[in-house]
N, C-alpha and C. Protein backbone atom coordinates (compact mmCIF):
# COMPACT_ATOMS: atom_id res chain seq x y z
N UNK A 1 -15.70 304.50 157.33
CA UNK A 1 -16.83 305.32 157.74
C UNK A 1 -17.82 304.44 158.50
N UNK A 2 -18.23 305.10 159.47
CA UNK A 2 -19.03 303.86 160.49
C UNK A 2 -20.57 304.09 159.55
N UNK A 3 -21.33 302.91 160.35
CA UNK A 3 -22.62 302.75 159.58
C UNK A 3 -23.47 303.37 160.56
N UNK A 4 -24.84 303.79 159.62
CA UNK A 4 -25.83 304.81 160.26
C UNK A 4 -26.62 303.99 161.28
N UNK A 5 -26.57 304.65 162.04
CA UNK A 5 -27.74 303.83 163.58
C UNK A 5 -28.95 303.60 163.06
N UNK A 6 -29.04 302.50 163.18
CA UNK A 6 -30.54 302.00 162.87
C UNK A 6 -31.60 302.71 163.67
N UNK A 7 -32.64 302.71 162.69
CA UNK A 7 -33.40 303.85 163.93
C UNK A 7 -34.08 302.96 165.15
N UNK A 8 -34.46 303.18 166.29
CA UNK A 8 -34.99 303.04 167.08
C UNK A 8 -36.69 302.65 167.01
N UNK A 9 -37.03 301.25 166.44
CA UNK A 9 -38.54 301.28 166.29
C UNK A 9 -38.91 300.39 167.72
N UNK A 10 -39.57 300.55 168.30
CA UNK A 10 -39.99 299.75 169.64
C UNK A 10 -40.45 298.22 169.32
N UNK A 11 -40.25 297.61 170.03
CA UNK A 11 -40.01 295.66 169.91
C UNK A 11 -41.59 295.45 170.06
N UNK A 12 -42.32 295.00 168.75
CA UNK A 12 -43.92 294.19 168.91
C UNK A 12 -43.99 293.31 167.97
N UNK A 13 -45.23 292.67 167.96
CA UNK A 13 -45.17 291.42 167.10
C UNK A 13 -45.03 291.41 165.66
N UNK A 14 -44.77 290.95 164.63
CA UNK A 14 -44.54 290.96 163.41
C UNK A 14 -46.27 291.58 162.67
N UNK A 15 -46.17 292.29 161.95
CA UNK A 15 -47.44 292.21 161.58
C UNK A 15 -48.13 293.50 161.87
N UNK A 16 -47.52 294.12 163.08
CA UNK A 16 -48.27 295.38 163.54
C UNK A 16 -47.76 296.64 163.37
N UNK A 17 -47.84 298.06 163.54
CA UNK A 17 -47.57 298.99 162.86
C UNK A 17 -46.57 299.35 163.20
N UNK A 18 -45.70 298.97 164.26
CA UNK A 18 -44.40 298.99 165.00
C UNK A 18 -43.07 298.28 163.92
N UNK A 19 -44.01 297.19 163.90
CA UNK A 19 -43.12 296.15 163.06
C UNK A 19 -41.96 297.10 161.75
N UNK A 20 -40.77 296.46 162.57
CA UNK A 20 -39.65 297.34 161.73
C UNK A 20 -39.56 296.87 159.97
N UNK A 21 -39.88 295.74 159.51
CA UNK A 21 -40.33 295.43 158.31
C UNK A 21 -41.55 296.31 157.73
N UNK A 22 -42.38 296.26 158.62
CA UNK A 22 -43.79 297.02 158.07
C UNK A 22 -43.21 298.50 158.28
N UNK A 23 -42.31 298.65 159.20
CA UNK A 23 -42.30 300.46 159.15
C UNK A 23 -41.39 300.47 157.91
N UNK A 24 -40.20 299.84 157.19
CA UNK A 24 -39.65 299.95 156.14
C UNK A 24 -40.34 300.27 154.69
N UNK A 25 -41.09 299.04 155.01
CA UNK A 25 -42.05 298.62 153.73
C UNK A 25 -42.82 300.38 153.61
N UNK A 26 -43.43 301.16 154.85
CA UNK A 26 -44.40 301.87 154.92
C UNK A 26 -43.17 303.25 153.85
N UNK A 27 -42.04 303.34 154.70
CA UNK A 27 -41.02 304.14 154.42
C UNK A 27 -40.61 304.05 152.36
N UNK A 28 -40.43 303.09 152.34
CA UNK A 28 -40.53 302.57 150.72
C UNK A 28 -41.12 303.12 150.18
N UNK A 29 -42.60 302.58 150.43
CA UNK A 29 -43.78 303.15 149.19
C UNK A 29 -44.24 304.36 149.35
N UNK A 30 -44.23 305.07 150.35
CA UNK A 30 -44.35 306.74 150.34
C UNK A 30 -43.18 307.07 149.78
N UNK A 31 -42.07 306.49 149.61
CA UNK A 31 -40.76 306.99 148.67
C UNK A 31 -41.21 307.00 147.57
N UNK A 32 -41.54 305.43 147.07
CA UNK A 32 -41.94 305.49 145.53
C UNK A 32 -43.18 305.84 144.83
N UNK A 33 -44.14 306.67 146.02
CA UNK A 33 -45.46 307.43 145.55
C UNK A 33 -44.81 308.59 145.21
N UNK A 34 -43.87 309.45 145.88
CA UNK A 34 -43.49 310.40 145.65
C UNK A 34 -42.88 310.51 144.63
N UNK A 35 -41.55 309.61 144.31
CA UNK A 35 -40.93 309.76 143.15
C UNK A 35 -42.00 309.87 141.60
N UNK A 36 -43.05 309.11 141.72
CA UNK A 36 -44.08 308.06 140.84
C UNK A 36 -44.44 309.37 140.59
N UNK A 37 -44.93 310.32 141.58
CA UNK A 37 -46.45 311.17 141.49
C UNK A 37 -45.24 312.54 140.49
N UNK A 38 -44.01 312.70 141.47
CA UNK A 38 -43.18 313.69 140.62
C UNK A 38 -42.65 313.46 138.92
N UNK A 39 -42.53 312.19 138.83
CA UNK A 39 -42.14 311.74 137.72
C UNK A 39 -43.55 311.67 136.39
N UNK A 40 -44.75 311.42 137.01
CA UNK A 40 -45.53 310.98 136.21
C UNK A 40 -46.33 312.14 135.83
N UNK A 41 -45.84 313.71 136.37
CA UNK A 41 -46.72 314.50 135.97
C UNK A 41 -46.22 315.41 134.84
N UNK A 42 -45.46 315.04 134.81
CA UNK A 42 -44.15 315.59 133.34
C UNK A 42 -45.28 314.85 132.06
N UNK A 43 -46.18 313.43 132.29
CA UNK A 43 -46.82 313.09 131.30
C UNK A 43 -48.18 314.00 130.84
N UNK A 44 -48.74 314.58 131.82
CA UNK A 44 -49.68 315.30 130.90
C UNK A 44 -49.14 317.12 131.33
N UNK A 45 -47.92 317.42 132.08
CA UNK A 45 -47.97 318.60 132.07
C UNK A 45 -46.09 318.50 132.21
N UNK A 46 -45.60 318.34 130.30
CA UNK A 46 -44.12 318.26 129.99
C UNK A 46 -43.58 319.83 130.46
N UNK A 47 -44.02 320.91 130.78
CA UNK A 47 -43.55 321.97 130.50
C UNK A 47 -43.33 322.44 132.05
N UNK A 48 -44.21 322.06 132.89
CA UNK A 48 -43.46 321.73 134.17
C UNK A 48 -41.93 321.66 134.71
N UNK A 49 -41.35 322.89 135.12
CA UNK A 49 -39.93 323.06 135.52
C UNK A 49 -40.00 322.86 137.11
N UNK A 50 -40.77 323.43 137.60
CA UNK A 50 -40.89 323.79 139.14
C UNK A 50 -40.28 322.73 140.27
N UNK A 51 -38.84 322.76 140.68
CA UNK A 51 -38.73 322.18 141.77
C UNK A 51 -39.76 321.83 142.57
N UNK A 52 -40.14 320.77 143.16
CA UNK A 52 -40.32 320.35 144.01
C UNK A 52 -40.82 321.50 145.72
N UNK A 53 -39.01 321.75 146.24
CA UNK A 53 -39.74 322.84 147.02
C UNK A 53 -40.07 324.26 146.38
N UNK A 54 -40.46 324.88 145.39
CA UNK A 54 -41.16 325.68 144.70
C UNK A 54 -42.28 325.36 144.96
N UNK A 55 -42.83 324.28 144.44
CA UNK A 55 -44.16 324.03 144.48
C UNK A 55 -44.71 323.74 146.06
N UNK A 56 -44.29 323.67 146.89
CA UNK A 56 -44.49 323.46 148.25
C UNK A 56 -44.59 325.02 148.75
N UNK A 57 -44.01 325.60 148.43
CA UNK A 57 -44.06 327.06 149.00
C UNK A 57 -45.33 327.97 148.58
N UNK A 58 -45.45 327.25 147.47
CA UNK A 58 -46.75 327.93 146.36
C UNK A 58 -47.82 327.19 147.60
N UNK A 59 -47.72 326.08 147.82
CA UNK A 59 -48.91 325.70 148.15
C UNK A 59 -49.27 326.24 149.68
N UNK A 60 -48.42 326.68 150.36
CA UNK A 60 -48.28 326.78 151.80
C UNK A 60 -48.57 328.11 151.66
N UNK A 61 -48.41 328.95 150.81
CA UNK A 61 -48.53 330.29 150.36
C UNK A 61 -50.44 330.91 149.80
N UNK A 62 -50.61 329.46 149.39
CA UNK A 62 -51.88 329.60 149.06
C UNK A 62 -52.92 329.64 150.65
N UNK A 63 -52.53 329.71 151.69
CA UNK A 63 -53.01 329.84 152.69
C UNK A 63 -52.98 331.53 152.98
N UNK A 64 -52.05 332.50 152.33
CA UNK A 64 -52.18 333.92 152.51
C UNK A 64 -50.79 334.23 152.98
N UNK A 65 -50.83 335.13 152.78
CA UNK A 65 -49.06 335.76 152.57
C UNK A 65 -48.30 335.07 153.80
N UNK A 66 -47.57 335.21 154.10
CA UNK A 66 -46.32 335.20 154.94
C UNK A 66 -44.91 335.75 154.52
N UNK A 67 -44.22 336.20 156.06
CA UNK A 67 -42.97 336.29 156.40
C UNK A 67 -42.08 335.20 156.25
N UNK A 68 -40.61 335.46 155.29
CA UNK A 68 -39.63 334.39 154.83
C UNK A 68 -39.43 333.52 156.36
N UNK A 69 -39.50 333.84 157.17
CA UNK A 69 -39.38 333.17 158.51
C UNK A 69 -40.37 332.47 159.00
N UNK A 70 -41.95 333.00 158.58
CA UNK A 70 -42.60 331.53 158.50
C UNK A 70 -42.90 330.98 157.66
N UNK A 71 -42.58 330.91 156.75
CA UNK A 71 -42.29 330.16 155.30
C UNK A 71 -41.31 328.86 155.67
N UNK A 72 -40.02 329.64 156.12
CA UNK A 72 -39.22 328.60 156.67
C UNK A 72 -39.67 328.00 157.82
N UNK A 73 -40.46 328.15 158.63
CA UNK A 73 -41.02 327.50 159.99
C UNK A 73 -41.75 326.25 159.65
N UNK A 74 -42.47 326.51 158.22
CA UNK A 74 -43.43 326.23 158.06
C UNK A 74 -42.98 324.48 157.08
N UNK A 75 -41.98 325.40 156.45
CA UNK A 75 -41.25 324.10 155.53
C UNK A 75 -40.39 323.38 156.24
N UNK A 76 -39.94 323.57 157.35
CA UNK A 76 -38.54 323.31 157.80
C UNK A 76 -37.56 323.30 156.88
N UNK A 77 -37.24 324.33 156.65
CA UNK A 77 -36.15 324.99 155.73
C UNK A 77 -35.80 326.01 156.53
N UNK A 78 -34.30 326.71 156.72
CA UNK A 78 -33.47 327.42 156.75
C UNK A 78 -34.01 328.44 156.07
N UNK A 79 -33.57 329.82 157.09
CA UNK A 79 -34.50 331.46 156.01
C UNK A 79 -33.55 331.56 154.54
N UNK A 80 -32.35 331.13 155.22
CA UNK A 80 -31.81 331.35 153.75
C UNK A 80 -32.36 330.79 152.20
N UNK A 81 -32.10 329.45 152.67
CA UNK A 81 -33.39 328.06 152.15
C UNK A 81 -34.26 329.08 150.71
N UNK A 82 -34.92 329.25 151.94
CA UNK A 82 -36.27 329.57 151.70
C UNK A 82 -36.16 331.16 150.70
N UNK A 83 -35.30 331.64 151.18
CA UNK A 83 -35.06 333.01 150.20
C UNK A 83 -34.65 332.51 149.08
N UNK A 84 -33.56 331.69 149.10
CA UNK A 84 -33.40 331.67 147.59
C UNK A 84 -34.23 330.97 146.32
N UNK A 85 -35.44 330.40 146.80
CA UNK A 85 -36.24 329.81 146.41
C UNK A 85 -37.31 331.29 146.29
N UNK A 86 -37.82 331.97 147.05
CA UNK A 86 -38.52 332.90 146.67
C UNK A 86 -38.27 333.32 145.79
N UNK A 87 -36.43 334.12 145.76
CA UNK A 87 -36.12 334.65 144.57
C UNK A 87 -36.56 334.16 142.93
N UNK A 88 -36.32 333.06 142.94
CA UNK A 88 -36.76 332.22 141.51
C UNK A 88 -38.48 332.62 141.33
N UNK A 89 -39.11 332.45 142.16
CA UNK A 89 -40.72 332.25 142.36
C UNK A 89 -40.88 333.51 142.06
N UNK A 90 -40.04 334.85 142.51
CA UNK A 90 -40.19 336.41 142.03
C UNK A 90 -40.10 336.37 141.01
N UNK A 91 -38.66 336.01 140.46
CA UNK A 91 -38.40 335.91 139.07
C UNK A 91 -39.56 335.84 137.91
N UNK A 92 -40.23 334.71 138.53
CA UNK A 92 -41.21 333.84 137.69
C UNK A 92 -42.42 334.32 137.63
N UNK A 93 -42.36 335.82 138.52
CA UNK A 93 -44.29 336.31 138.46
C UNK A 93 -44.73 335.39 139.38
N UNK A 94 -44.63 334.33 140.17
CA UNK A 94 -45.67 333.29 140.81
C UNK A 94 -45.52 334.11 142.22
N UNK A 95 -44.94 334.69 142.99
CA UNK A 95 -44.59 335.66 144.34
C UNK A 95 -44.75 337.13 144.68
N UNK A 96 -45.01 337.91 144.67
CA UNK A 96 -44.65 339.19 144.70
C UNK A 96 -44.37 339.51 146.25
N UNK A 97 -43.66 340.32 146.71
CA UNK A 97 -43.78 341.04 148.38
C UNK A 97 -44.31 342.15 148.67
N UNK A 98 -44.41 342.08 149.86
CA UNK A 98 -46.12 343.12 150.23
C UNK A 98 -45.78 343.50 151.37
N UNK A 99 -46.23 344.71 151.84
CA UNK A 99 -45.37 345.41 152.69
C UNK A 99 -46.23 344.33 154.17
N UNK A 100 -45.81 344.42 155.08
CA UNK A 100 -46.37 343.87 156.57
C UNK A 100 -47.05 344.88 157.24
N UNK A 101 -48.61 344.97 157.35
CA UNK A 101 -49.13 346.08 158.11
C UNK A 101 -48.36 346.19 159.56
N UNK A 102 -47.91 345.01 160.10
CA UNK A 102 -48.04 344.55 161.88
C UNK A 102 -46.22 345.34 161.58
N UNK A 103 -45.52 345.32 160.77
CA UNK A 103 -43.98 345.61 161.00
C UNK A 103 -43.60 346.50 159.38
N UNK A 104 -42.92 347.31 159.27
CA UNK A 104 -43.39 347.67 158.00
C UNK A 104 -42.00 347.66 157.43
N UNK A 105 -40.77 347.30 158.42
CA UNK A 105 -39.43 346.99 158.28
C UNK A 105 -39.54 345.52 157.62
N UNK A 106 -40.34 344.78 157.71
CA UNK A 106 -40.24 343.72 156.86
C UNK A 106 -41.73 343.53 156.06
N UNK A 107 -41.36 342.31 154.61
CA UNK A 107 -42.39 342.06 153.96
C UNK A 107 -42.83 340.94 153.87
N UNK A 108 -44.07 340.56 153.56
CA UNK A 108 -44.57 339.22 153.62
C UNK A 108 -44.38 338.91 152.11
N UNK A 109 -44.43 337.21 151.73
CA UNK A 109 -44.41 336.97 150.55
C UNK A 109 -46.03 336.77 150.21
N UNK A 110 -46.52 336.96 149.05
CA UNK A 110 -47.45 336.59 148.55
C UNK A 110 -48.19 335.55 147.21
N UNK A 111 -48.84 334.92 147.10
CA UNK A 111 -49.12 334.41 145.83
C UNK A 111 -49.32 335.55 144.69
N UNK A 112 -49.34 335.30 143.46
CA UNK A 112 -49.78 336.27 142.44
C UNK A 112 -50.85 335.77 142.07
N UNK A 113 -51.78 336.46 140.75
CA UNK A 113 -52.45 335.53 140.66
C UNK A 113 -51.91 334.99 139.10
N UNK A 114 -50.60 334.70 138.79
CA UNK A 114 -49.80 333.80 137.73
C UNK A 114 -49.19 332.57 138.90
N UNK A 115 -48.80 332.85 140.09
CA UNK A 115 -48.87 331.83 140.86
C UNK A 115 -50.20 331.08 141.07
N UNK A 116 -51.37 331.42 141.41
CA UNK A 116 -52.32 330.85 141.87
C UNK A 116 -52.84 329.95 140.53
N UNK A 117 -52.43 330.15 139.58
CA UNK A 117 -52.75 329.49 138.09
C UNK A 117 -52.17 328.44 137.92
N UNK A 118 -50.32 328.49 138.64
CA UNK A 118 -49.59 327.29 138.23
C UNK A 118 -49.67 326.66 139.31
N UNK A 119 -50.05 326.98 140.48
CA UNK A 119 -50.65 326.37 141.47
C UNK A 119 -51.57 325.42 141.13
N UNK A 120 -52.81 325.52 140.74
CA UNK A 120 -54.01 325.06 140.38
C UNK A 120 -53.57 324.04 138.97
N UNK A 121 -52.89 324.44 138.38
CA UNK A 121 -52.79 323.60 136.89
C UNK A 121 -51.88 322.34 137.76
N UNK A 122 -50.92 322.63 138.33
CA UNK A 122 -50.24 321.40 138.86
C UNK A 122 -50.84 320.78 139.42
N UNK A 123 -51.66 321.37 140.29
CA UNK A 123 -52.51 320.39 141.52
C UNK A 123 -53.95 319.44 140.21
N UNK A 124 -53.93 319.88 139.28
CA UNK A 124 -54.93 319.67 138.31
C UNK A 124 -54.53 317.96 137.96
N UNK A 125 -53.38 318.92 137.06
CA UNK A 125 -52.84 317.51 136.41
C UNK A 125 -52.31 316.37 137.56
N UNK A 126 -52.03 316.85 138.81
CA UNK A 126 -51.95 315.71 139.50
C UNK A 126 -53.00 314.67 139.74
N UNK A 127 -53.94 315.72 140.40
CA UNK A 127 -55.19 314.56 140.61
C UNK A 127 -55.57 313.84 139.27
N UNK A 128 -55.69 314.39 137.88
CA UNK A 128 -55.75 313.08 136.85
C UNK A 128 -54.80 312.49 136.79
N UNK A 129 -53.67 312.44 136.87
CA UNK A 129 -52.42 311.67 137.31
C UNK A 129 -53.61 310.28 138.25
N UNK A 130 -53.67 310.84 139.41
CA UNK A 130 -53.70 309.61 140.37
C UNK A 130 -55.36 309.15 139.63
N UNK A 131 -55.97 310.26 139.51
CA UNK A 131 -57.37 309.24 139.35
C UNK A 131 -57.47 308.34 137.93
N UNK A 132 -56.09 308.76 137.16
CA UNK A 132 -56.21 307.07 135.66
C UNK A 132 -55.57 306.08 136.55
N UNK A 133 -54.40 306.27 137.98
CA UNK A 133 -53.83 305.62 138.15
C UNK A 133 -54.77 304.57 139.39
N UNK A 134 -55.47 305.31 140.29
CA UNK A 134 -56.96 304.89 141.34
C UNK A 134 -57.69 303.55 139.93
N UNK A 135 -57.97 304.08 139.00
CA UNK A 135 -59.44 303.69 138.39
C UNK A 135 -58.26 302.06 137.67
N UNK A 136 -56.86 302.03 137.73
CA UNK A 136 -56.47 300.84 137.20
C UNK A 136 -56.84 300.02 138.11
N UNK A 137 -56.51 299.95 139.50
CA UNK A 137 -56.58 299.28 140.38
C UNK A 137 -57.53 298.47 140.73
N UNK A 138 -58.12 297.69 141.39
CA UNK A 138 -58.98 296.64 141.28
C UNK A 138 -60.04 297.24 142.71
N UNK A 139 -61.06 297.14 142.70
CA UNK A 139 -62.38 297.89 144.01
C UNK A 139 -61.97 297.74 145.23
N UNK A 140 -61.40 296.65 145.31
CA UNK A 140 -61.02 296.47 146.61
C UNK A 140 -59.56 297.03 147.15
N UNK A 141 -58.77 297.33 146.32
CA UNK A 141 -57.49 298.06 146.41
C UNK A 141 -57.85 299.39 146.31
N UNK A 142 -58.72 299.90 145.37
CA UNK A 142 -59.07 301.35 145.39
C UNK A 142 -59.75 301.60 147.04
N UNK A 143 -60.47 301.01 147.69
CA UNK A 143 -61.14 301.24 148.64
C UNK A 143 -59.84 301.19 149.86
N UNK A 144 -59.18 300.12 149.84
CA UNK A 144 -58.38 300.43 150.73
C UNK A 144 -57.36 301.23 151.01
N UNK A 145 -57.14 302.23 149.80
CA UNK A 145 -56.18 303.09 149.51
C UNK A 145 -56.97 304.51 150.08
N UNK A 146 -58.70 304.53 149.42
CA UNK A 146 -59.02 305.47 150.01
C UNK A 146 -59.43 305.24 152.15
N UNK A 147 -59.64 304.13 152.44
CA UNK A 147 -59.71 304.10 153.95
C UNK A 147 -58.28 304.32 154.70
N UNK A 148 -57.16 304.29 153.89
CA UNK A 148 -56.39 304.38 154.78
C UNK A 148 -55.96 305.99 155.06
N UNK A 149 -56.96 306.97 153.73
CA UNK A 149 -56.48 308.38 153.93
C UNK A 149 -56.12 308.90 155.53
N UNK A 150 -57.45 308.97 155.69
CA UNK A 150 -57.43 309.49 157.47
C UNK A 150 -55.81 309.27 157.93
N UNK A 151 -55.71 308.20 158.04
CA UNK A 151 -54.55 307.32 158.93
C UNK A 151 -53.46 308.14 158.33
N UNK A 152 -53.27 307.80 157.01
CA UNK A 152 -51.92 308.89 156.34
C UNK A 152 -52.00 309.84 156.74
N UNK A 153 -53.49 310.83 156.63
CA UNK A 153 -52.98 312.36 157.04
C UNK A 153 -52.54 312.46 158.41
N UNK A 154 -52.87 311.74 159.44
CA UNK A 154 -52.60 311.62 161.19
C UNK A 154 -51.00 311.16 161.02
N UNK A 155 -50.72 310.44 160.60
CA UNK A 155 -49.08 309.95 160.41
C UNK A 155 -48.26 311.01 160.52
N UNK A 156 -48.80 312.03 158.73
CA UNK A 156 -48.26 313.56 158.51
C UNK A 156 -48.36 314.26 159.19
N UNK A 157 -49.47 314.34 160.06
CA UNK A 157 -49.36 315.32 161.11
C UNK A 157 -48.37 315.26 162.29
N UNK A 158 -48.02 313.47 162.61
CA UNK A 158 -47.38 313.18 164.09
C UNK A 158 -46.03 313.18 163.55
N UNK A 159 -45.86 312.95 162.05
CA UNK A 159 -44.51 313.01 161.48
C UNK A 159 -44.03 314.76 161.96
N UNK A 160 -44.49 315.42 161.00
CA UNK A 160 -44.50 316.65 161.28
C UNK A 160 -44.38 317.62 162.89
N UNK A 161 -45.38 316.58 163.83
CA UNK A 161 -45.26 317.43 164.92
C UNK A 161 -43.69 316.77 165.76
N UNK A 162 -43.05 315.84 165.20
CA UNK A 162 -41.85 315.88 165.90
C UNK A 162 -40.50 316.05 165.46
N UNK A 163 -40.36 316.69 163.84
CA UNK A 163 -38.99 316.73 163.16
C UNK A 163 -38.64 317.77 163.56
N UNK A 164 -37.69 318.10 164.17
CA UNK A 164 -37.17 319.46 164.81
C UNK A 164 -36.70 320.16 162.90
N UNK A 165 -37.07 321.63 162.78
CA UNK A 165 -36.48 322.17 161.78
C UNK A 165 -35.40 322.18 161.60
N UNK A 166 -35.05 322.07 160.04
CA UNK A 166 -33.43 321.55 159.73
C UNK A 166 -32.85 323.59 159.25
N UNK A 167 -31.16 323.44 158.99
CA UNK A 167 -30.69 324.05 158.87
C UNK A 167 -30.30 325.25 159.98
């Protein structure tokens, strides 16, 4: 089986944001924030089942209903994707569907308000999640974690504005 093409990072000096070490390193620890932040919220909220993209849909949802098609636009997920994940979220009381004033042949999904609860309790226990994990850290690491927000969210955005949707 041949090996995966290395990706394409453009040739600059060691040290700078190009730098294919520093783009690894960058690639890493947003891996292991994610795993960290998913793993560590089972500690103050064990009863927590919710996939991952469940909870992404909840949250994208908390912006006001939508059509399974921009749900999937929105996630880059496949409509199918994305339906069968609603289904569970119906299941669960956290979704209901609502007719579409603009088309009435199709329905938008909606939050409930038993979604908007497990919405809020997750997003809860996360932020005490990070803020025992912020307040270990030493002033000068806390500060640089919060200056680099900006920069992360611009990343997410330029990440985002070029992954063509999958499926």
């Amino acid at each position: 089986m041949p090996e995966p093409a290395a990706p394409v990072v453009p040739s600059t000096p060691a040290g700078t944001a190009t730098d294919p070490a520093q783009v690894q390193r960058l690639t890493d620890v947003v891996t292991q924030l994610r795993r960290a932040l998913r793993s560590s919220i089972r500690t103050d909220y064990p009863w927590e089942s919710l996939p991952m993209a469940q909870v992404e849909l909840l949250q994208t949802l908390a912006a006001g209903p939508m059509r399974v098609g921009e749900l999937a636009a929105r996630q880059r997920l496949a409509p199918n994707t994305v339906s069968g994940l609603i289904g569970k979220l119906l299941d669960a009381g956290f979704v209901d569907r609502q007719a579409d004033p603009g088309d009435r042949r199709t329905a938008r999904i909606a939050l409930t308000e038993g979604g908007r609860r497990q919405l809020l309790d997750w997003q809860r226990a996360h932020e005490r999640r990070m803020a025992i994990a912020l307040s270990a850290l030493s002033a000068e690491d806390n500060a640089a974690v919060m200056d680099a927000l900006g920069g992360l969210e611009r990343l997410a955005l330029a990440l985002a504005a070029e992954q063509p949707p999958t499926g």
